[in-house]
PDB file of N, CA and C in Angstrom:
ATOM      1  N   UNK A   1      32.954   6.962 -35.225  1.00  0.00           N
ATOM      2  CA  UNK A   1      32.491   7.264 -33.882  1.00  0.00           C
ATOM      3  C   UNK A   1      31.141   8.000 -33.922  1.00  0.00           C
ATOM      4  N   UNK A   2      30.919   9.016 -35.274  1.00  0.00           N
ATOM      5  CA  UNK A   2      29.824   9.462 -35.302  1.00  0.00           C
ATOM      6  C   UNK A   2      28.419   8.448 -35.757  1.00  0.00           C
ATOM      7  N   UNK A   3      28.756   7.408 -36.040  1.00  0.00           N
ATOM      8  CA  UNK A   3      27.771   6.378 -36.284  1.00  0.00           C
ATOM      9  C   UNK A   3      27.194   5.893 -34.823  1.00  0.00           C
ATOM     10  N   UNK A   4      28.113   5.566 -34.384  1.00  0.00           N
ATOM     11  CA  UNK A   4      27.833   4.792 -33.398  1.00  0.00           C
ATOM     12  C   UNK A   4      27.032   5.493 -32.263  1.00  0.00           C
ATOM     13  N   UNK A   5      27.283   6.879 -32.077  1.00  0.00           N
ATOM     14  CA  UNK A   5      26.520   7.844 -30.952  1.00  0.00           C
ATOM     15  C   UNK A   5      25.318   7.951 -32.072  1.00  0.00           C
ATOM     16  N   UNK A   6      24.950   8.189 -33.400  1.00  0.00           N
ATOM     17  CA  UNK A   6      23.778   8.303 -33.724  1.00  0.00           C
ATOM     18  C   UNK A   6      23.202   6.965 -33.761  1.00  0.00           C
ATOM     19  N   UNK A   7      23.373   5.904 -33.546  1.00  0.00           N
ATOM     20  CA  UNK A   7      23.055   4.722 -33.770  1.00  0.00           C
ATOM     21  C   UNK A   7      22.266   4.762 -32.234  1.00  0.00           C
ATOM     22  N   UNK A   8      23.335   5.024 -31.213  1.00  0.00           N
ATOM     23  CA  UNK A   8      22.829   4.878 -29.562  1.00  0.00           C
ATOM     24  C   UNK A   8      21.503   5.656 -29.628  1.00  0.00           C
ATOM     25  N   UNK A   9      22.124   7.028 -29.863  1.00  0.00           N
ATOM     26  CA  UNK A   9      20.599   8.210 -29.773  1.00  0.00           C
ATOM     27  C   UNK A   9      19.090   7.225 -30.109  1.00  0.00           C
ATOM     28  N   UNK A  10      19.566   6.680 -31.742  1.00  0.00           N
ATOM     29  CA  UNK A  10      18.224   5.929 -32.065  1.00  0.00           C
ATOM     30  C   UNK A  10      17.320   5.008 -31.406  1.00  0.00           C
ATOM     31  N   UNK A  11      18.365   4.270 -30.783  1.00  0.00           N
ATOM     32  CA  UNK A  11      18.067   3.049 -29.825  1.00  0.00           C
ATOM     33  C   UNK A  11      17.350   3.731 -28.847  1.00  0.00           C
ATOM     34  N   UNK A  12      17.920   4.538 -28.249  1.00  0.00           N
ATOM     35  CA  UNK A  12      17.695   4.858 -27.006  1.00  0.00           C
ATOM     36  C   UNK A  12      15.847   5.620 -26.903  1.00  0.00           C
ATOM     37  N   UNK A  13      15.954   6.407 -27.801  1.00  0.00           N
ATOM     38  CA  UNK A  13      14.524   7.517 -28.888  1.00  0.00           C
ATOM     39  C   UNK A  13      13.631   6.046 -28.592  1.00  0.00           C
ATOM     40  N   UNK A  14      14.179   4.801 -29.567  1.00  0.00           N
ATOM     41  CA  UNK A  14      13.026   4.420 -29.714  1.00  0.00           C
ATOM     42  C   UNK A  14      12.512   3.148 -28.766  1.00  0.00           C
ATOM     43  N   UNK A  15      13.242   3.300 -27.904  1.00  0.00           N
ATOM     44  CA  UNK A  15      13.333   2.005 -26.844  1.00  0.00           C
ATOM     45  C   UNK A  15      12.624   2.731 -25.297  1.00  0.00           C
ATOM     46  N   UNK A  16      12.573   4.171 -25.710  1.00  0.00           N
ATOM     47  CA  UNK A  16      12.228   5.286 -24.171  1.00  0.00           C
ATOM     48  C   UNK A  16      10.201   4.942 -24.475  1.00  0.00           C
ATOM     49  N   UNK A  17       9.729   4.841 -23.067  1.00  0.00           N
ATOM     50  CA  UNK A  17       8.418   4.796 -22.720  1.00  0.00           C
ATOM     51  C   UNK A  17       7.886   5.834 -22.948  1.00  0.00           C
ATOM     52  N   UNK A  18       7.594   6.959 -24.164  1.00  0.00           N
ATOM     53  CA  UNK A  18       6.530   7.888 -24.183  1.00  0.00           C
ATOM     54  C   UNK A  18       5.507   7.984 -23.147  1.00  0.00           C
ATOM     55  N   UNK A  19       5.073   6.907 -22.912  1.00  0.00           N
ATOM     56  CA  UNK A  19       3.476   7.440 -22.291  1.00  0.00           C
ATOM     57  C   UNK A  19       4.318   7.711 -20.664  1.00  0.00           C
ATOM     58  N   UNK A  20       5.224   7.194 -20.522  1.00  0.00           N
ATOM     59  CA  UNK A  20       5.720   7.759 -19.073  1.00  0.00           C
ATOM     60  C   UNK A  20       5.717   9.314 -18.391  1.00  0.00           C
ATOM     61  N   UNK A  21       5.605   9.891 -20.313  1.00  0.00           N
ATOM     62  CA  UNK A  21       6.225  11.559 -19.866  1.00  0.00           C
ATOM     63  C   UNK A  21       5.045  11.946 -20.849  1.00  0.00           C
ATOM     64  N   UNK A  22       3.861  11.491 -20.469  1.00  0.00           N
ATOM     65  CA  UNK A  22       2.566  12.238 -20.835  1.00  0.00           C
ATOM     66  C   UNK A  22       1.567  13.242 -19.968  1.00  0.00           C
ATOM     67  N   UNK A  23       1.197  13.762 -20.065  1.00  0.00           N
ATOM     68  CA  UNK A  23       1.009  15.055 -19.432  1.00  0.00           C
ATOM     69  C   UNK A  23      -0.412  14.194 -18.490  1.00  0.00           C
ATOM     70  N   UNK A  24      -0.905  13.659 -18.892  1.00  0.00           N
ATOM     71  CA  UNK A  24      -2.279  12.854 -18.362  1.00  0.00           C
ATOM     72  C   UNK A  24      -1.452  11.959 -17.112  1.00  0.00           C
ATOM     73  N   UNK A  25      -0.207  10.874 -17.583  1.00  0.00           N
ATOM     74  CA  UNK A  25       0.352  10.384 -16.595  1.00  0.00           C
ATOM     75  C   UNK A  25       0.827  11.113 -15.558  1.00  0.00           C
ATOM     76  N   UNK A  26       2.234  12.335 -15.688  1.00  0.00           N
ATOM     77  CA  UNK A  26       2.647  13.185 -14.564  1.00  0.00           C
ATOM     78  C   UNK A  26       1.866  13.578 -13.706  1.00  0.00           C
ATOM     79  N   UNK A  27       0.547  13.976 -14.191  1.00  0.00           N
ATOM     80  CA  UNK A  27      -0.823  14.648 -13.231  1.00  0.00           C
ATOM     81  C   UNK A  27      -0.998  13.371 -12.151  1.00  0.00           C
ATOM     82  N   UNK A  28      -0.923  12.530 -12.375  1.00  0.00           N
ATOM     83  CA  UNK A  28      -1.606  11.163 -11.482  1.00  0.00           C
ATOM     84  C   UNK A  28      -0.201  10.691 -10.636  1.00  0.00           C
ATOM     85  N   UNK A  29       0.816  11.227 -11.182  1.00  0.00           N
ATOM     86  CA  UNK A  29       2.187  10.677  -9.831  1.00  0.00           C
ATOM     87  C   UNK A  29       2.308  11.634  -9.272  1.00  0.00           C
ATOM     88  N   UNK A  30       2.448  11.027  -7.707  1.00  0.00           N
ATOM     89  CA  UNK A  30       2.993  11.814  -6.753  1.00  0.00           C
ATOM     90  C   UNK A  30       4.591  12.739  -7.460  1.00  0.00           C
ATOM     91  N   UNK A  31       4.901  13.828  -6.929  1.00  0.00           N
ATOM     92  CA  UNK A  31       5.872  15.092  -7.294  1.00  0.00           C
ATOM     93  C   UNK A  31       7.175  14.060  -6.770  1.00  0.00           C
ATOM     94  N   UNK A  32       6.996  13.104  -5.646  1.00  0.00           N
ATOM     95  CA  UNK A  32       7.949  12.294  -5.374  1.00  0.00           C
ATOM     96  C   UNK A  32       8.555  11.087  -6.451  1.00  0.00           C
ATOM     97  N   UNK A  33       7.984  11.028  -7.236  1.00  0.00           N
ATOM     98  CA  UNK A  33       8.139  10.160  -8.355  1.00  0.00           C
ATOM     99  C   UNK A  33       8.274  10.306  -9.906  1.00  0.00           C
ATOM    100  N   UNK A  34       7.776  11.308  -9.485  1.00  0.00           N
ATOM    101  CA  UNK A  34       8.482  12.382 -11.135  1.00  0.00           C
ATOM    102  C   UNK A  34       9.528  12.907 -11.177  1.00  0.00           C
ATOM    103  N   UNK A  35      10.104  13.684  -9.648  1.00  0.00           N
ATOM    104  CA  UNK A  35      11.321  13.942  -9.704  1.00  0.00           C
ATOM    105  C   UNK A  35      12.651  12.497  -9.064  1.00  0.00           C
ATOM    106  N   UNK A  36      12.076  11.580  -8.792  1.00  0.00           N
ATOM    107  CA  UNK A  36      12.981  10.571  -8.797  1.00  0.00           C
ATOM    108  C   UNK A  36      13.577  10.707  -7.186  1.00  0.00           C
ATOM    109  N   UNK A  37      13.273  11.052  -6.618  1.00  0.00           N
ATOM    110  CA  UNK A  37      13.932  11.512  -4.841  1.00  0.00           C
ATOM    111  C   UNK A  37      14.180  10.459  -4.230  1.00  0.00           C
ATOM    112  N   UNK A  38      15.623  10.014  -4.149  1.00  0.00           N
ATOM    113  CA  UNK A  38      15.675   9.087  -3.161  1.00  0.00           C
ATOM    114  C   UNK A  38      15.158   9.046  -1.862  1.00  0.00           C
ATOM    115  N   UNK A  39      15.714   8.435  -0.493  1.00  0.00           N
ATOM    116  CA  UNK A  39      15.129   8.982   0.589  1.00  0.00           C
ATOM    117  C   UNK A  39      15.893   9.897   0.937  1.00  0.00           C
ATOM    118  N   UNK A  40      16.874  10.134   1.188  1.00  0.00           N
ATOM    119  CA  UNK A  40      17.407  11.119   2.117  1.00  0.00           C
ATOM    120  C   UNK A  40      16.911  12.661   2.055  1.00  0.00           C
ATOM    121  N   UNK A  41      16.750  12.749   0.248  1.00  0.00           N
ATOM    122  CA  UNK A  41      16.567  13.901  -0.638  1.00  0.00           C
ATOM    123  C   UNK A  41      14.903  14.069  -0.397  1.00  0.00           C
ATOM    124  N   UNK A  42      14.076  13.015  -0.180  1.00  0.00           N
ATOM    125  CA  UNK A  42      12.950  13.028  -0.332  1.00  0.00           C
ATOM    126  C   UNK A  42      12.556  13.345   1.458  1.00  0.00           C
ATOM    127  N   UNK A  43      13.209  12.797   1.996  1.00  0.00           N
ATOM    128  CA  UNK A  43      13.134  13.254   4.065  1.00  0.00           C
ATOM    129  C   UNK A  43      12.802  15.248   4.222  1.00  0.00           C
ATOM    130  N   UNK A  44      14.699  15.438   2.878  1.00  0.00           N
ATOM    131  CA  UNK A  44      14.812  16.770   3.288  1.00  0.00           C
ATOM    132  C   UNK A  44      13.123  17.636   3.027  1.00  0.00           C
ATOM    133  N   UNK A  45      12.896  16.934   1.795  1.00  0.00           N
ATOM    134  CA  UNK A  45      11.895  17.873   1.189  1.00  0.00           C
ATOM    135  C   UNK A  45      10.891  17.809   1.734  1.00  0.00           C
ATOM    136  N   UNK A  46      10.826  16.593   2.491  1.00  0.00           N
ATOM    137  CA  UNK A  46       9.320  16.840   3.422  1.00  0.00           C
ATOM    138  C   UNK A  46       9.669  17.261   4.275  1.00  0.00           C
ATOM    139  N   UNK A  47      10.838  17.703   4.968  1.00  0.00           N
ATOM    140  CA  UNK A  47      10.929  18.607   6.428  1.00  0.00           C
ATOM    141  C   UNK A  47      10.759  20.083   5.800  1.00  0.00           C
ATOM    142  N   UNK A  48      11.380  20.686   4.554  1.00  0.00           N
ATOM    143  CA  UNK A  48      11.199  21.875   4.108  1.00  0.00           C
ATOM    144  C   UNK A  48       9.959  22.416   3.879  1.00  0.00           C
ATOM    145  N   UNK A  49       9.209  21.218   3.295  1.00  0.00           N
ATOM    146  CA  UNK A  49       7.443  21.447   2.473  1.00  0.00           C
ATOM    147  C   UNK A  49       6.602  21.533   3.672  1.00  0.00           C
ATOM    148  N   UNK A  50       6.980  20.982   4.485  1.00  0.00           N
ATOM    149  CA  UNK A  50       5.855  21.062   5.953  1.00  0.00           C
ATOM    150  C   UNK A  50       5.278  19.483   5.624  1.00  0.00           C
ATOM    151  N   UNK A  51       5.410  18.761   5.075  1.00  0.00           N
ATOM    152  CA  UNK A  51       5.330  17.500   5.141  1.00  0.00           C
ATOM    153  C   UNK A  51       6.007  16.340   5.565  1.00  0.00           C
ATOM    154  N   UNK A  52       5.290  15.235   5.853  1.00  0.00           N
ATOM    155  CA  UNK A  52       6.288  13.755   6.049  1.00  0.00           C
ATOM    156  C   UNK A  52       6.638  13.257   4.742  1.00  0.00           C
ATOM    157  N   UNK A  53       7.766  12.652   4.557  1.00  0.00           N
ATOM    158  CA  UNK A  53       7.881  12.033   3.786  1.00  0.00           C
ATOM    159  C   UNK A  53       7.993  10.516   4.207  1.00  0.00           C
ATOM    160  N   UNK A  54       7.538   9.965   2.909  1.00  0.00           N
ATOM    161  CA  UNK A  54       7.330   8.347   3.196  1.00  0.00           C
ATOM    162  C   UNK A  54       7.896   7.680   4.041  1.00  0.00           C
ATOM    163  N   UNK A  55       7.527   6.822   4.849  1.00  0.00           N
ATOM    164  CA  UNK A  55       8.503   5.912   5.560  1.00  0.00           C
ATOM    165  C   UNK A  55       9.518   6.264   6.697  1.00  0.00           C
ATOM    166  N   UNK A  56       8.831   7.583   6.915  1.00  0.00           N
ATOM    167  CA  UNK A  56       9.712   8.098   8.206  1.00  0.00           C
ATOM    168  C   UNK A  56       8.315   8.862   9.128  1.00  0.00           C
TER     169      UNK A  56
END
């Protein structure tokens, strides 16, 4: 069983998009897309922030 979760880990390490979680990329996405906010979650946060959020 311990093969097989280090086997996944590996896959997973080497199959993940680095440049996704590069410090040059995060700077250039909206805060809405780094943290992944659906809408409902993403509505709340623009009524809290003093902003609209998308599509509403």
């Amino acid at each position: 069983m311990t093969a097989l979760v280090a086997v996944m880990v590996m896959v997973s390490v080497g199959t993940f998009d680095w440049h996704s979680v590069a410090p040059k990329t995060l700077k250039r996405m909206p805060a809405v897309e780094i943290t992944g906010l659906n809408d409902p979650s993403a509505h709340l946060h623009g009524r809290l922030s003093g902003t609209r959020a998308a599509g509403h």
